[in-house]
N, C-alpha and C. Protein backbone atom coordinates (compact mmCIF):
# COMPACT_ATOMS: atom_id res chain seq x y z
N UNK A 1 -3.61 -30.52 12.41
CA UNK A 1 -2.98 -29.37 13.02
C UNK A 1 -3.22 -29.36 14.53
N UNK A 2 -4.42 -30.13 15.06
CA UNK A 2 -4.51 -29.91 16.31
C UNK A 2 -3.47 -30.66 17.28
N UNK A 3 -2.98 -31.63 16.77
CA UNK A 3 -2.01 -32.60 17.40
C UNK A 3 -0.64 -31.87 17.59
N UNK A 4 -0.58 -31.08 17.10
CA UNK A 4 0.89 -30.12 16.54
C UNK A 4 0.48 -29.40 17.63
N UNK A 5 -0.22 -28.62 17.85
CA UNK A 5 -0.23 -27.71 19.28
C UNK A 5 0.50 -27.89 20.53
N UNK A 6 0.14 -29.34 21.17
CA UNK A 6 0.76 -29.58 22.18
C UNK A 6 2.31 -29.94 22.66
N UNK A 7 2.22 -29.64 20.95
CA UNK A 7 4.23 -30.45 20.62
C UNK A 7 4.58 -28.84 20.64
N UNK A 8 3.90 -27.91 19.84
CA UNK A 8 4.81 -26.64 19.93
C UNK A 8 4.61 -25.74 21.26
N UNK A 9 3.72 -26.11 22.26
CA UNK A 9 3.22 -25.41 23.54
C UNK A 9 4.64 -26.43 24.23
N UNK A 10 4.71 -27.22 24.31
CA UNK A 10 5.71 -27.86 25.32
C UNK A 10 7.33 -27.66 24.89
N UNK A 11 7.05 -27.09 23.34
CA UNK A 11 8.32 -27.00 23.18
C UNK A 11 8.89 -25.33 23.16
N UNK A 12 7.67 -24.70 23.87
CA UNK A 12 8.03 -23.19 23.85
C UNK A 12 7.45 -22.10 23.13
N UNK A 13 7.31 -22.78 21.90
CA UNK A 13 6.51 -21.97 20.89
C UNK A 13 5.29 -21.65 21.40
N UNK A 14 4.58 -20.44 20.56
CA UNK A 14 3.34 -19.63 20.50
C UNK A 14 2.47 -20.40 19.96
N UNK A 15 1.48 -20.76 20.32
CA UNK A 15 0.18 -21.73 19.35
C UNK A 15 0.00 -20.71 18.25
N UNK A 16 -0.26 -19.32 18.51
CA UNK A 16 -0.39 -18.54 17.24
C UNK A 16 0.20 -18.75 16.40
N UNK A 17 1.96 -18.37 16.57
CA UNK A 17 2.92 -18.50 15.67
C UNK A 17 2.83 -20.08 14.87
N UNK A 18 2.58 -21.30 15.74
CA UNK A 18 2.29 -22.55 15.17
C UNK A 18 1.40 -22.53 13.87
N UNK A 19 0.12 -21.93 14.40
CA UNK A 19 -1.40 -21.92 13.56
C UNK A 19 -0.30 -20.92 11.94
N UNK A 20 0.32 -19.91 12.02
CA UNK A 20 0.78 -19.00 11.00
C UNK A 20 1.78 -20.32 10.19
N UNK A 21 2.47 -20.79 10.89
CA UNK A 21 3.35 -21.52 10.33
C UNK A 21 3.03 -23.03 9.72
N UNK A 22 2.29 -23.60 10.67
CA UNK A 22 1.58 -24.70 9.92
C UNK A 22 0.64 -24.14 8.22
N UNK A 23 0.42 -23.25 8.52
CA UNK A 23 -0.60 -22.80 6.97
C UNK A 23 0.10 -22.28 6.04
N UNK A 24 1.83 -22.33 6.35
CA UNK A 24 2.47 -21.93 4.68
C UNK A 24 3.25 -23.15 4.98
N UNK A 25 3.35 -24.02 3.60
CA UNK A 25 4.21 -24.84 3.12
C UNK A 25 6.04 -24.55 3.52
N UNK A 26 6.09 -22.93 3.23
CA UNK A 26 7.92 -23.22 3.36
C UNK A 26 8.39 -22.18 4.12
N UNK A 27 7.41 -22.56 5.47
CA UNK A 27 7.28 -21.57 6.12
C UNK A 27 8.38 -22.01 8.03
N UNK A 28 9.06 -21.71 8.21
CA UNK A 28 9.80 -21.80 9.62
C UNK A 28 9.86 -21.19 10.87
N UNK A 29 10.09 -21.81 12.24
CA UNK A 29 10.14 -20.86 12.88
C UNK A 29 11.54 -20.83 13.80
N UNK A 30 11.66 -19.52 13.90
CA UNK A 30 12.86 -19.27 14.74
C UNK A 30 13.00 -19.34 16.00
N UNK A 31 13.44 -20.44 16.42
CA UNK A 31 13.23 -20.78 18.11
C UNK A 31 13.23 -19.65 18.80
N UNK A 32 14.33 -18.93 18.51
CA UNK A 32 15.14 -18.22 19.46
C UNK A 32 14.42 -16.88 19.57
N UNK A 33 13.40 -16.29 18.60
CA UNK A 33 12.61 -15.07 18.32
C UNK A 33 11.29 -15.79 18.25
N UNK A 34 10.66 -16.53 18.24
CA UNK A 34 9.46 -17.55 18.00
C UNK A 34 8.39 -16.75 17.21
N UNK A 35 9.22 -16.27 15.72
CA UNK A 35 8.81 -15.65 14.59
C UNK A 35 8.67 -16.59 13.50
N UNK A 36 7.72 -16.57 12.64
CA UNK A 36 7.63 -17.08 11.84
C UNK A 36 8.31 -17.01 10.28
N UNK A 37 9.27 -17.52 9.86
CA UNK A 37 9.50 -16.95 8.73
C UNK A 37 9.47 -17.84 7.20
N UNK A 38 9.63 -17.15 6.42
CA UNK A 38 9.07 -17.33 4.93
C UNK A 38 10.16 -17.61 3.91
N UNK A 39 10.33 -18.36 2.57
CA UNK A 39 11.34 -18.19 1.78
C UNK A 39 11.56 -16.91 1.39
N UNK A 40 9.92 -16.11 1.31
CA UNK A 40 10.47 -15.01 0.04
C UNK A 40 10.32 -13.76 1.24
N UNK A 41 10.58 -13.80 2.49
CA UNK A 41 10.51 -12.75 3.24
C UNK A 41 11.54 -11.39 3.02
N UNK A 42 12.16 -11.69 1.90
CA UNK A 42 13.78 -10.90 1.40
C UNK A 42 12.81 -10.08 0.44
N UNK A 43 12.24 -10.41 -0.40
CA UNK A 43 11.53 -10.20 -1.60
C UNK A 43 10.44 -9.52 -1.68
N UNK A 44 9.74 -9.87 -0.66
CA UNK A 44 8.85 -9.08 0.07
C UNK A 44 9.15 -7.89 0.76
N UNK A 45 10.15 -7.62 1.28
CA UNK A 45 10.75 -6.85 1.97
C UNK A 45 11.15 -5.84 1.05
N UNK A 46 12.22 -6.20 -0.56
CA UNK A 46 12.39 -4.97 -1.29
C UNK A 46 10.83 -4.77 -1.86
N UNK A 47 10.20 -5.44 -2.22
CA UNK A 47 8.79 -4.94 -3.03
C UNK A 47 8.41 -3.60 -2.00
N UNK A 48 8.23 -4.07 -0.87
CA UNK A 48 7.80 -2.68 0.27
C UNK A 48 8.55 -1.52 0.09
N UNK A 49 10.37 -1.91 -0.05
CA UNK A 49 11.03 -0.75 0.17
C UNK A 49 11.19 -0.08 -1.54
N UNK A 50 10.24 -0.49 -2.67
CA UNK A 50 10.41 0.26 -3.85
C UNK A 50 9.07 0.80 -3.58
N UNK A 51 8.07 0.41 -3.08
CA UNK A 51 6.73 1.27 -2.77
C UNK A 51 6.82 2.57 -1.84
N UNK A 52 7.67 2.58 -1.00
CA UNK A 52 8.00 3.59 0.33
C UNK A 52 8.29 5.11 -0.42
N UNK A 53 6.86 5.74 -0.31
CA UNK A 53 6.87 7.13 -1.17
C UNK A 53 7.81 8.02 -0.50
N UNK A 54 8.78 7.66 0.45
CA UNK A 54 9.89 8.59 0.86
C UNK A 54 11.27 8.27 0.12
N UNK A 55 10.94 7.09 -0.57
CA UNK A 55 12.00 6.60 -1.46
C UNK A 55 11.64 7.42 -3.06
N UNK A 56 10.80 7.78 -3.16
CA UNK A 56 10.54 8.16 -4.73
C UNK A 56 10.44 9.88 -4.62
N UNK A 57 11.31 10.29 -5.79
CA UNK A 57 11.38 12.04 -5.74
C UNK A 57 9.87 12.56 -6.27
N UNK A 58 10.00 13.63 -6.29
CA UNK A 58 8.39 14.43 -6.32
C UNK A 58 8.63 14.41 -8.17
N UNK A 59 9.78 14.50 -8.92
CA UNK A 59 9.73 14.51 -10.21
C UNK A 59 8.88 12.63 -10.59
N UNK A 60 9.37 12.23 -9.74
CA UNK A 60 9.05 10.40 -10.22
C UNK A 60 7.44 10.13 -10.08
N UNK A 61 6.92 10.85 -9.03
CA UNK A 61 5.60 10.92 -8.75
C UNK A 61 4.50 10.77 -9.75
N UNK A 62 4.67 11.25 -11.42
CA UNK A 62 4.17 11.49 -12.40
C UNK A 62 4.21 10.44 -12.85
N UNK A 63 5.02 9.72 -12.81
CA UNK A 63 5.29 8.31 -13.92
C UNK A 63 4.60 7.71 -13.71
N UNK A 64 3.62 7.04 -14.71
CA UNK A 64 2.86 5.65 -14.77
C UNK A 64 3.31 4.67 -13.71
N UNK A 65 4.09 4.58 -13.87
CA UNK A 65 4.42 3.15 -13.51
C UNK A 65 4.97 3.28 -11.53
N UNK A 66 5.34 4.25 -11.27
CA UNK A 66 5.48 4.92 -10.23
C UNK A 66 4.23 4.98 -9.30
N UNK A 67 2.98 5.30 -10.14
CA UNK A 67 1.74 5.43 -9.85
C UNK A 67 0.88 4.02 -9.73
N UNK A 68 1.13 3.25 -10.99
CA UNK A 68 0.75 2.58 -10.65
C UNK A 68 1.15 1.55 -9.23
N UNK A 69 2.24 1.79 -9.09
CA UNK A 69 2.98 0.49 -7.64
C UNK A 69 2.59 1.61 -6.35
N UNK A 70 1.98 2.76 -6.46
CA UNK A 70 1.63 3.17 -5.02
C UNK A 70 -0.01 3.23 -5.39
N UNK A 71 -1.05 2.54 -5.96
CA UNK A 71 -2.15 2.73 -6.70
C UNK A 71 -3.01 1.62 -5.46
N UNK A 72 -2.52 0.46 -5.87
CA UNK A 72 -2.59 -0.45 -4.95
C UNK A 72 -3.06 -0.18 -3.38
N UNK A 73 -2.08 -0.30 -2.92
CA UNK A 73 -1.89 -0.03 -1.51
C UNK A 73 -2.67 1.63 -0.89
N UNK A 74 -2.68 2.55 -1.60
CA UNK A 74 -3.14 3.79 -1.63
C UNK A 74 -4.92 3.84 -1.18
N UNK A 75 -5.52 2.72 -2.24
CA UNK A 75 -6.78 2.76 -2.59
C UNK A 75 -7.16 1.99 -1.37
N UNK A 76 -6.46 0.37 -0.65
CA UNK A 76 -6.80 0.07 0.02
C UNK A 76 -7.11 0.75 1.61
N UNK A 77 -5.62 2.04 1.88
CA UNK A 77 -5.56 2.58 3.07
C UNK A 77 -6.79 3.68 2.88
N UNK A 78 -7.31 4.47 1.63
CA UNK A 78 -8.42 5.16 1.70
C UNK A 78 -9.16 4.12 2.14
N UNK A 79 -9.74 3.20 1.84
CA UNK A 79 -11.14 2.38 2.13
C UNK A 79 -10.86 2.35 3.61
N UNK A 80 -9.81 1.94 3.77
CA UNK A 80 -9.34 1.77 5.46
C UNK A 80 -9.92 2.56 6.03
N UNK A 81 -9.83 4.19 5.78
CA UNK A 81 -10.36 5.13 6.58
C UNK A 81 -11.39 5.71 6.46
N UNK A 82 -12.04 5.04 5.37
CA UNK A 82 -13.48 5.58 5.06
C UNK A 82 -14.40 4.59 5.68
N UNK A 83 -13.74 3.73 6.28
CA UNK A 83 -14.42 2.26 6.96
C UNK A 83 -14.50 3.30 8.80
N UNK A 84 -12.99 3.12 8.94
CA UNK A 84 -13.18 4.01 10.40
C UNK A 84 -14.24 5.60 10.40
N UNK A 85 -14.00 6.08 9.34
CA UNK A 85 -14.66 7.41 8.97
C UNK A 85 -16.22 7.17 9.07
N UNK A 86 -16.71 5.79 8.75
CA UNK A 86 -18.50 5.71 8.37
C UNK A 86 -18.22 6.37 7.49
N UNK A 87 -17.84 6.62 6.13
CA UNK A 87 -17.79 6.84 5.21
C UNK A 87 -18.78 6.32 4.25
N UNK A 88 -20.17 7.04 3.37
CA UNK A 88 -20.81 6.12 2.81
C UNK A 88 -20.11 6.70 1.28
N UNK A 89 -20.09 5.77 0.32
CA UNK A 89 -19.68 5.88 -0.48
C UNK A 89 -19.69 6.76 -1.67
N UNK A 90 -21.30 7.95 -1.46
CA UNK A 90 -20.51 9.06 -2.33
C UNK A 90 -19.85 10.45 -1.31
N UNK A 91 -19.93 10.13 -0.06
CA UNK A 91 -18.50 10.83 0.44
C UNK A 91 -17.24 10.76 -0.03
N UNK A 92 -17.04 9.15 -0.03
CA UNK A 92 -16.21 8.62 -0.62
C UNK A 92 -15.68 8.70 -1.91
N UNK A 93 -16.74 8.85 -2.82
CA UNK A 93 -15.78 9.46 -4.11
C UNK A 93 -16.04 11.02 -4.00
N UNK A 94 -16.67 11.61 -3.24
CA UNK A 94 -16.25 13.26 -3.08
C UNK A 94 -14.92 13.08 -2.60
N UNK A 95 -14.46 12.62 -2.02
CA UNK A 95 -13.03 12.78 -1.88
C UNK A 95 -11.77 12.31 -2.63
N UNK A 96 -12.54 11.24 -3.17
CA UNK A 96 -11.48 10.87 -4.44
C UNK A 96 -11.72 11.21 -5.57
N UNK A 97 -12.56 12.47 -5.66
CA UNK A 97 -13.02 13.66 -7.15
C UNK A 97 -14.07 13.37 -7.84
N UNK A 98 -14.81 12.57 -7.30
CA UNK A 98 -15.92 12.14 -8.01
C UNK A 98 -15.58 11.14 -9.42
N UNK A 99 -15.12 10.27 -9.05
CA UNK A 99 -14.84 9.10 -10.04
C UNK A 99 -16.20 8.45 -10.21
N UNK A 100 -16.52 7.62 -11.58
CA UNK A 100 -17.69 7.73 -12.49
C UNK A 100 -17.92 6.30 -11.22
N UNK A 101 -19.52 5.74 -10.76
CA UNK A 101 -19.70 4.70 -10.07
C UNK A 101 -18.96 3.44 -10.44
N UNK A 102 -19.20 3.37 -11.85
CA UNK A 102 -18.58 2.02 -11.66
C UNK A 102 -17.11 2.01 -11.80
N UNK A 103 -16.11 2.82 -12.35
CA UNK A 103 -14.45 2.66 -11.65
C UNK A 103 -14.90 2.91 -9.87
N UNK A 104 -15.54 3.27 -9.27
CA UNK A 104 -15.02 3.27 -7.39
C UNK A 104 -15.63 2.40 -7.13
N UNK A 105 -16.72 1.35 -7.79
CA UNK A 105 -16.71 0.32 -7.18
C UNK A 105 -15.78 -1.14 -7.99
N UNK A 106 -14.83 -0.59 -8.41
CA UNK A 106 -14.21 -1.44 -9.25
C UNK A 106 -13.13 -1.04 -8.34
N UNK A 107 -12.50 0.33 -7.98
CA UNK A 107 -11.44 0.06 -6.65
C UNK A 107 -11.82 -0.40 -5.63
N UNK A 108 -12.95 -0.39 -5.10
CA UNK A 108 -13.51 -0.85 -4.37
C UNK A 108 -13.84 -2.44 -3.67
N UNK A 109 -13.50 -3.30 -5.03
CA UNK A 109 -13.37 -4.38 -5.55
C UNK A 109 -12.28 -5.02 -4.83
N UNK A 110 -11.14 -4.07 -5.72
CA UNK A 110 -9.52 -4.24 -5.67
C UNK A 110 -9.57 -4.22 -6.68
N UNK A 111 -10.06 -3.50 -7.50
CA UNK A 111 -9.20 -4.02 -9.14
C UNK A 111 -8.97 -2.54 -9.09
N UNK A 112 -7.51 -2.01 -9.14
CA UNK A 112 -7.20 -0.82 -9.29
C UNK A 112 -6.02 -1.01 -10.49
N UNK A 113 -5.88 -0.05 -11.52
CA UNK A 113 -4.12 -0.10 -12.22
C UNK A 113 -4.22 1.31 -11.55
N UNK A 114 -3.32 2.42 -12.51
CA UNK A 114 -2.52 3.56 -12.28
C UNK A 114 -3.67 4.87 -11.40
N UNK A 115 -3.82 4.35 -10.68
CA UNK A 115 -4.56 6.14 -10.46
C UNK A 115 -4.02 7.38 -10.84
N UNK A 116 -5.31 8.06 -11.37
CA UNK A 116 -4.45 9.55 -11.97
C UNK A 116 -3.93 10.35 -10.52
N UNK A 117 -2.61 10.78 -10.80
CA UNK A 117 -2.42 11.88 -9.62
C UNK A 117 -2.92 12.47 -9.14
N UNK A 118 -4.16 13.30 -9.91
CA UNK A 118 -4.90 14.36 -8.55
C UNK A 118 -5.73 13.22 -7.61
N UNK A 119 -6.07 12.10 -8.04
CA UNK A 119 -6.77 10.89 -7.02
C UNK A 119 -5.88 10.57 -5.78
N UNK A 120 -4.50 10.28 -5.63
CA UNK A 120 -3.35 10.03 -5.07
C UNK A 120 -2.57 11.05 -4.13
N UNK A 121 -3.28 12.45 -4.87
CA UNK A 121 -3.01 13.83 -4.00
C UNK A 121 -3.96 13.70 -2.94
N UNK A 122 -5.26 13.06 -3.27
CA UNK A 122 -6.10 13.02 -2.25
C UNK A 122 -6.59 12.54 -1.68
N UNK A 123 -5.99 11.37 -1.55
CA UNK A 123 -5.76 10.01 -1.18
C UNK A 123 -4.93 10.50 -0.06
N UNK A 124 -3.30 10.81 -0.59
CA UNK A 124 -2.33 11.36 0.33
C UNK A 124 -2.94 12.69 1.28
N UNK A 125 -3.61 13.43 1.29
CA UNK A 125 -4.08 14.58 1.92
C UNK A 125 -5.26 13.85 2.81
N UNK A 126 -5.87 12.85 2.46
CA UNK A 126 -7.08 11.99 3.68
C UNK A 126 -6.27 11.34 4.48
N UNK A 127 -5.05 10.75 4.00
CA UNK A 127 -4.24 9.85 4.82
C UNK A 127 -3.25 10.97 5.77
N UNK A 128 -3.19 11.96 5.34
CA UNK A 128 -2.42 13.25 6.49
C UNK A 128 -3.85 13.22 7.72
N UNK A 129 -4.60 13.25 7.26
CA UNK A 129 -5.68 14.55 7.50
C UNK A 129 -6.17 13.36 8.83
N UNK A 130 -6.23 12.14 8.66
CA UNK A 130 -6.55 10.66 9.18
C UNK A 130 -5.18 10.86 10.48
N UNK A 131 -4.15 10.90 10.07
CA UNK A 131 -3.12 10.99 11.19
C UNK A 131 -2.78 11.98 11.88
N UNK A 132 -3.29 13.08 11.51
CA UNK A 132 -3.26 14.24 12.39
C UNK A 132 -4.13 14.07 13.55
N UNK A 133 -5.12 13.78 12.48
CA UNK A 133 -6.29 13.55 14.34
C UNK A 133 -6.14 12.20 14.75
N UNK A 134 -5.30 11.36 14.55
CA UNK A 134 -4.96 10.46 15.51
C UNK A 134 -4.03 10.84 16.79
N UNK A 135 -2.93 11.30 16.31
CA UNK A 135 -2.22 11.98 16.90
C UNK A 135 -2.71 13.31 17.52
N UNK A 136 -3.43 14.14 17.49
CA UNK A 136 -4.46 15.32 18.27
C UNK A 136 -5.03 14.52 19.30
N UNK A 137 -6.04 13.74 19.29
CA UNK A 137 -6.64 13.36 20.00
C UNK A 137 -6.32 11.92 20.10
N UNK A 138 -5.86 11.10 20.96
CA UNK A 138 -5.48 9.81 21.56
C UNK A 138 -6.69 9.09 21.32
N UNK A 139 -7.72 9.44 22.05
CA UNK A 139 -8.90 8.37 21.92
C UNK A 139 -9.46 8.21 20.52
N UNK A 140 -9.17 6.81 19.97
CA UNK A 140 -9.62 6.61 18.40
C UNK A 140 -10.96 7.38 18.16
N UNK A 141 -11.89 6.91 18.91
CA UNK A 141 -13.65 6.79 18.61
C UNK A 141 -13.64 8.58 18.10
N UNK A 142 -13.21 9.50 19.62
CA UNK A 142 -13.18 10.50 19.08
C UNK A 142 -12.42 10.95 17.54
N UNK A 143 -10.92 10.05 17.06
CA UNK A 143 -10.40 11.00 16.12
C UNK A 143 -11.23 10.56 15.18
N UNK A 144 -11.57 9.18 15.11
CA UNK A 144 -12.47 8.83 13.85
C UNK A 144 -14.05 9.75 13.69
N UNK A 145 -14.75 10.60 14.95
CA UNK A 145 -15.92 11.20 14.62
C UNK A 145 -15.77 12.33 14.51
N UNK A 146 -14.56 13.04 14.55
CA UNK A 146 -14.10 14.44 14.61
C UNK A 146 -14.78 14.82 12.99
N UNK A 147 -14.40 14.12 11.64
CA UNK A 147 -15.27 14.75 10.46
C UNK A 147 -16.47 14.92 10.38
N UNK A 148 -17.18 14.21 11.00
CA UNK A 148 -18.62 14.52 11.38
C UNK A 148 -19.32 15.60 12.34
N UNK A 149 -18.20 16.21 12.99
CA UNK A 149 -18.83 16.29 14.82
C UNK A 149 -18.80 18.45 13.98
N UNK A 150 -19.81 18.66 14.38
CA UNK A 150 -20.32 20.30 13.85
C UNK A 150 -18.86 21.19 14.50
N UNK A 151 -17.99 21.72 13.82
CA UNK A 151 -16.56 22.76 14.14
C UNK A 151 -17.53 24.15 14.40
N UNK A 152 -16.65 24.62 15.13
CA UNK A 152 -17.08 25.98 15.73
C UNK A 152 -15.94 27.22 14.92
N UNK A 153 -14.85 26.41 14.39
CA UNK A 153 -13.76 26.96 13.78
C UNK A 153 -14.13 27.91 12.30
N UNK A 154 -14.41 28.72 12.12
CA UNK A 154 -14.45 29.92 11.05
C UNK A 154 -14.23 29.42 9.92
N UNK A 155 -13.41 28.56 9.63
CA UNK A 155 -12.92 27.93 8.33
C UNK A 155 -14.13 26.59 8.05
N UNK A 156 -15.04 26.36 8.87
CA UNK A 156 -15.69 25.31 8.47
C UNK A 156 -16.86 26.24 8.83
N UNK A 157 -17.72 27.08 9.54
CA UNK A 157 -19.05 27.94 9.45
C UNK A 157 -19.70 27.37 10.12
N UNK A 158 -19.66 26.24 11.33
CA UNK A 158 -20.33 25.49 12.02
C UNK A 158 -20.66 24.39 11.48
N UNK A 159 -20.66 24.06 10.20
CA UNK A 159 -20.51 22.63 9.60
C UNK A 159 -19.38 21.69 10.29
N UNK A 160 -19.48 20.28 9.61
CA UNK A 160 -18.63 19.42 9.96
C UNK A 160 -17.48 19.59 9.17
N UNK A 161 -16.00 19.18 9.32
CA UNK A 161 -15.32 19.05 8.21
C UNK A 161 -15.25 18.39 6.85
N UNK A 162 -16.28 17.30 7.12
CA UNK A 162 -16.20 16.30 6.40
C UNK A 162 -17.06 17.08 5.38
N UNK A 163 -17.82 18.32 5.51
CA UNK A 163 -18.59 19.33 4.41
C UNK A 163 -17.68 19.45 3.46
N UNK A 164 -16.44 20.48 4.33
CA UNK A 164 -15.56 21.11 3.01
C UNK A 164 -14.93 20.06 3.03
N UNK A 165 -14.54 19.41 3.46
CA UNK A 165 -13.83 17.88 2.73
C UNK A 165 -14.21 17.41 1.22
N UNK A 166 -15.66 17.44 1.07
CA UNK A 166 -16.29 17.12 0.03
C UNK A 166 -16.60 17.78 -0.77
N UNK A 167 -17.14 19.27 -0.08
CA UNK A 167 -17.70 20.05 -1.09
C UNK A 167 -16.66 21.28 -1.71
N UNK A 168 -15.76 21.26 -0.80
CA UNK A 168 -14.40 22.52 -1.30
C UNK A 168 -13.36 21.25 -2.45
N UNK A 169 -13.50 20.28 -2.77
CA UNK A 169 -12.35 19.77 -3.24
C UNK A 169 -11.57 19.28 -3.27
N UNK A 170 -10.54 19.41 -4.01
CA UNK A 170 -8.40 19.10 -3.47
C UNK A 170 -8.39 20.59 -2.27
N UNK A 171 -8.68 21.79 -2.90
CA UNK A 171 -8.51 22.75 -1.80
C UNK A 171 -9.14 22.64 -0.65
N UNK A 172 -10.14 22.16 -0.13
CA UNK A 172 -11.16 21.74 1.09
C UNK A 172 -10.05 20.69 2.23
N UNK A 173 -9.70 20.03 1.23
CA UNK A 173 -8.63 18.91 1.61
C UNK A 173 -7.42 19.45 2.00
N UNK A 174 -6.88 20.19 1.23
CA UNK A 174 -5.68 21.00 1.63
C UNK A 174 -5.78 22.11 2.90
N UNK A 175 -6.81 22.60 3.00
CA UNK A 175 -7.28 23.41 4.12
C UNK A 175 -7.98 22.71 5.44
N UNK A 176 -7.76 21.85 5.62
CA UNK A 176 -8.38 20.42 6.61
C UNK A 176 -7.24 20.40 6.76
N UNK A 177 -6.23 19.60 5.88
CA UNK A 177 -4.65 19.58 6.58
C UNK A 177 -3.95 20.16 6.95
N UNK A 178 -4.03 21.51 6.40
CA UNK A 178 -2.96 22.72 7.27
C UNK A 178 -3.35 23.04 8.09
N UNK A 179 -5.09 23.14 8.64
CA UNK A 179 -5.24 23.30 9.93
C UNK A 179 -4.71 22.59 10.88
N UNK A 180 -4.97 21.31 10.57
CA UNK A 180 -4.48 20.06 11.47
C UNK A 180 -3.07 19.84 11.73
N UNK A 181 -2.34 20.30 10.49
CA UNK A 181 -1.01 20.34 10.84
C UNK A 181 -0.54 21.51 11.99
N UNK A 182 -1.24 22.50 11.80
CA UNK A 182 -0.82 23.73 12.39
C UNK A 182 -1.24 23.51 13.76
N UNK A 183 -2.06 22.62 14.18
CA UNK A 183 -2.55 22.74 15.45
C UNK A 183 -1.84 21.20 16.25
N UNK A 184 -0.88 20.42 15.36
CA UNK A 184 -0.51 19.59 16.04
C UNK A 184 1.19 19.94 15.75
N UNK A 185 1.36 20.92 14.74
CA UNK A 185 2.75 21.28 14.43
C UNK A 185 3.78 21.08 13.70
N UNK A 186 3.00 21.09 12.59
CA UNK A 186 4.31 20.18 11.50
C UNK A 186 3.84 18.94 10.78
N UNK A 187 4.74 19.44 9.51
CA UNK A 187 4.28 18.05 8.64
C UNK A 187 5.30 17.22 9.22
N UNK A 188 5.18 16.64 10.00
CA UNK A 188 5.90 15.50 10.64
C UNK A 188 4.78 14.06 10.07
């Protein structure tokens, strides 16, 4: 692979894009966009757009199988933010309802099938609650320590949020997000 570098640097290409493309078998690149592309990049593309929970009605939400294809991806973006959060892990299942140790370290893993819905409600309500204060406050470091950092706000009693986060529930959760919504303006 190292010999290939100097052929795709002189011929325009990105050494990055090279390094991506040399490591899949049926993999190409497009001169003209110096993107890398894939056979099954079509395929890949609907798998995403049947997962896209703006594509699925609130009646479909219930279905097994519905659940299970947003189960996946769901469990990984919680860990995501329980990673930025310093999240230690029975925060972590306080927020995903207190699931028994060994299923959260079995999502934890990646081995997830169907999560039950109220897990996925609050999954979806950490992942609001995660983008509100991104969007509130610009500087990451701050939005990521904001659950920790002691509120002066009436609805939390001088605790952190990350208290009633855990200790109020799905409702703790729901009342974290409407604040946040209300103070950045919308479930946008």
């Amino acid at each position: 692979m190292e010999s290939t570098l100097p052929a795709r640097r002189a011929a325009g290409l990105d050494p990055a894009t090279a390094l991506v493309t040399n490591s899949k078998p049926n993999a190409s690149v497009d001169k003209r966009y110096k993107t890398p592309h894939t056979l099954d990049m079509e395929s890949t593309a609907a798998r995403r757009q049947k997962v896209d929970p703006e594509e699925i009605s609130a009646g479909d939400r219930r279905d097994p199988e519905v659940r299970r294809r947003l189960s996946g991806p769901a469990v990984r973006a919680f860990f995501n933010v329980g990673a930025a959060w310093q999240l230690h892990a029975e925060e972590q299942r306080a927020l995903l309802g207190w699931p028994p140790p060994s299923t959260f370290f079995k999502y934890k893993a990646g081995h997830v099938s169907a999560l039950p819905y109220d897990m996925l409600m609050r999954i979806s309500l950490v992942l609001g609650i995660y983008k509100d204060l991104h969007i509130l406050y610009p500087e990451p470091d701050l939005a990521n320590r904001w659950v920790r950092l002691p509120n002066s706000n009436p609805l939390f009693g001088g605790k952190p949020a990350l208290a009633l986060m855990t200790e109020g529930g799905i409702d703790g959760l729901y009342c974290v997000r409407r604040l946040l919504d209300g103070r950045r303006g919308g479930w946008n």
